[in-house]
C-alpha atoms as a PDB file:
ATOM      1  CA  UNK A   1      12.541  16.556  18.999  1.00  0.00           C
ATOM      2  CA  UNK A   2      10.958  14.151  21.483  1.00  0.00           C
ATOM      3  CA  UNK A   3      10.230  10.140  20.759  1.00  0.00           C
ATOM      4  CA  UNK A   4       6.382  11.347  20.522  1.00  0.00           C
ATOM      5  CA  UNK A   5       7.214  14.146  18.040  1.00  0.00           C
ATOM      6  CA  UNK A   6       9.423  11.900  16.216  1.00  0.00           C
ATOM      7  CA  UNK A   7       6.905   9.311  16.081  1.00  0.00           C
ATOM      8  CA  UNK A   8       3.996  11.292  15.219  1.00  0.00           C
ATOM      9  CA  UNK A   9       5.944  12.022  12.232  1.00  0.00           C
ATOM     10  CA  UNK A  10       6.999   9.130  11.289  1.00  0.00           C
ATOM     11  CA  UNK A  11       3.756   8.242  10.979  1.00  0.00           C
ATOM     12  CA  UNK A  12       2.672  11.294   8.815  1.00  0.00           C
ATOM     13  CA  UNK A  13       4.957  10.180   6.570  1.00  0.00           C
ATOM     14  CA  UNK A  14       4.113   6.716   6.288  1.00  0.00           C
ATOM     15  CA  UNK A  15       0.422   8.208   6.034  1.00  0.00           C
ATOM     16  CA  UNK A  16       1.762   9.964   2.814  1.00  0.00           C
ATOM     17  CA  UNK A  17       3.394   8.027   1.383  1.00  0.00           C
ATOM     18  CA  UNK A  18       0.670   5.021   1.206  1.00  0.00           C
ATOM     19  CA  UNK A  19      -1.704   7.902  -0.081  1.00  0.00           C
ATOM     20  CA  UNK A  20       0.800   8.463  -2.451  1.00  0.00           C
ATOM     21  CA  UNK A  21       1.080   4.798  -3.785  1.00  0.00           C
ATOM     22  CA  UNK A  22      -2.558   3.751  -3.223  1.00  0.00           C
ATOM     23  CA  UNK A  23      -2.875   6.838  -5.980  1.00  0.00           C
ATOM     24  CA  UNK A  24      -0.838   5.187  -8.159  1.00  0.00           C
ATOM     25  CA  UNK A  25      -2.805   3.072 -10.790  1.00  0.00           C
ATOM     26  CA  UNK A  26      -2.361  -0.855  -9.999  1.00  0.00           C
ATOM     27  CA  UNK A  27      -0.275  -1.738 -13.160  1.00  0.00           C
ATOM     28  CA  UNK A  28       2.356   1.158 -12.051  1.00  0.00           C
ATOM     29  CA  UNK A  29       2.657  -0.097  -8.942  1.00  0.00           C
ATOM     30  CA  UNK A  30       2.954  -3.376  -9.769  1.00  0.00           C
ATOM     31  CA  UNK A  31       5.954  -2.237 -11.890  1.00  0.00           C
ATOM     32  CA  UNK A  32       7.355  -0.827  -9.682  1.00  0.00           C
ATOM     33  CA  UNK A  33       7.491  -3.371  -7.226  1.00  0.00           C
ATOM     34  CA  UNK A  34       8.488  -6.175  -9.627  1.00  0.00           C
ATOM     35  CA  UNK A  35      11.669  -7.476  -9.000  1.00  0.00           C
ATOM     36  CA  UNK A  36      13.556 -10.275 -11.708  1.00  0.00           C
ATOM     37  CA  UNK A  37      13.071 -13.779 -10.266  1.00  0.00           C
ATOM     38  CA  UNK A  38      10.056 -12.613  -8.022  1.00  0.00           C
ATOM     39  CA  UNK A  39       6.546 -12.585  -8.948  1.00  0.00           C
ATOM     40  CA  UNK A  40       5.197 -11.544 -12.362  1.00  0.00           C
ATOM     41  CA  UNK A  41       3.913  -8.001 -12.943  1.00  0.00           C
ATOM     42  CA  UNK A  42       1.086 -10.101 -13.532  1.00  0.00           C
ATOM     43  CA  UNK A  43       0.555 -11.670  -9.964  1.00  0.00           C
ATOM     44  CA  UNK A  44       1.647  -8.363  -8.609  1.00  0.00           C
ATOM     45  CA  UNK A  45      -1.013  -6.817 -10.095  1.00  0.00           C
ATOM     46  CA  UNK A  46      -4.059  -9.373  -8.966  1.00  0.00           C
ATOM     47  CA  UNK A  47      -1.905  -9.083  -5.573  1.00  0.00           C
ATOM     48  CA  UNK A  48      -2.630  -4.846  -5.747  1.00  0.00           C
ATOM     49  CA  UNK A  49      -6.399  -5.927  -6.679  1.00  0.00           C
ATOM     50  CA  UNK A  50      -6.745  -8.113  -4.141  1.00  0.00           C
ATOM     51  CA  UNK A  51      -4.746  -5.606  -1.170  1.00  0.00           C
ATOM     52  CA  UNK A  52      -6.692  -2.940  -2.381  1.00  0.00           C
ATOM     53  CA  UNK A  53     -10.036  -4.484  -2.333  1.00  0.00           C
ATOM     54  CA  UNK A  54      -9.201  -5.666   1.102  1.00  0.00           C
ATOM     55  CA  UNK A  55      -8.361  -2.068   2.248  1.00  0.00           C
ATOM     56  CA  UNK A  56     -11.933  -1.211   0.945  1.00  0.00           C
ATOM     57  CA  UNK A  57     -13.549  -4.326   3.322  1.00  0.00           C
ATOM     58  CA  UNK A  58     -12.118  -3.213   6.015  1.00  0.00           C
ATOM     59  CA  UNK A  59     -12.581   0.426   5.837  1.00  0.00           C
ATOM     60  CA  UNK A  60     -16.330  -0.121   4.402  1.00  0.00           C
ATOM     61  CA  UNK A  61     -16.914  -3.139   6.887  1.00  0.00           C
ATOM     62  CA  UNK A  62     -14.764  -2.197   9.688  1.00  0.00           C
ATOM     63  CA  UNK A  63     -13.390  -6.318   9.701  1.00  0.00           C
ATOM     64  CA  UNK A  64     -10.649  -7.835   7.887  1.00  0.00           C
ATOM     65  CA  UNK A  65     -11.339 -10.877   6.291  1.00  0.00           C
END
């Protein structure tokens, strides 16, 4: 496998996987990315809300905020 192959699919994966998660409903992933003594499932879900609806700018706008 070359670098370029390997990168190219690298990135299909990464690709995938984000598909995958930004599938997900919020409160799941928030679960799943809680950890004890880090942020609330509650702040991880208005930090999913706020990612997401970010995401949505940019690809509606075509600018990050």
């Amino acid at each position: 496998m070359t670098r370029d192959q390997a990168i190219t699919e690298a990135a299909q994966l990464l690709t995938d996987a984000c598909a995958e998660i930004d599938a997900l409903p919020v409160e799941e992933v928030a679960r799943a990315a809680h950890t004890p003594g880090g942020h609330t499932i509650a702040e991880l879900v208005e930090m999913v809300r706020a990612q997401r609806a970010q995401a949505r700018a940019v690809k509606v706008g075509g600018e990050a905020a």
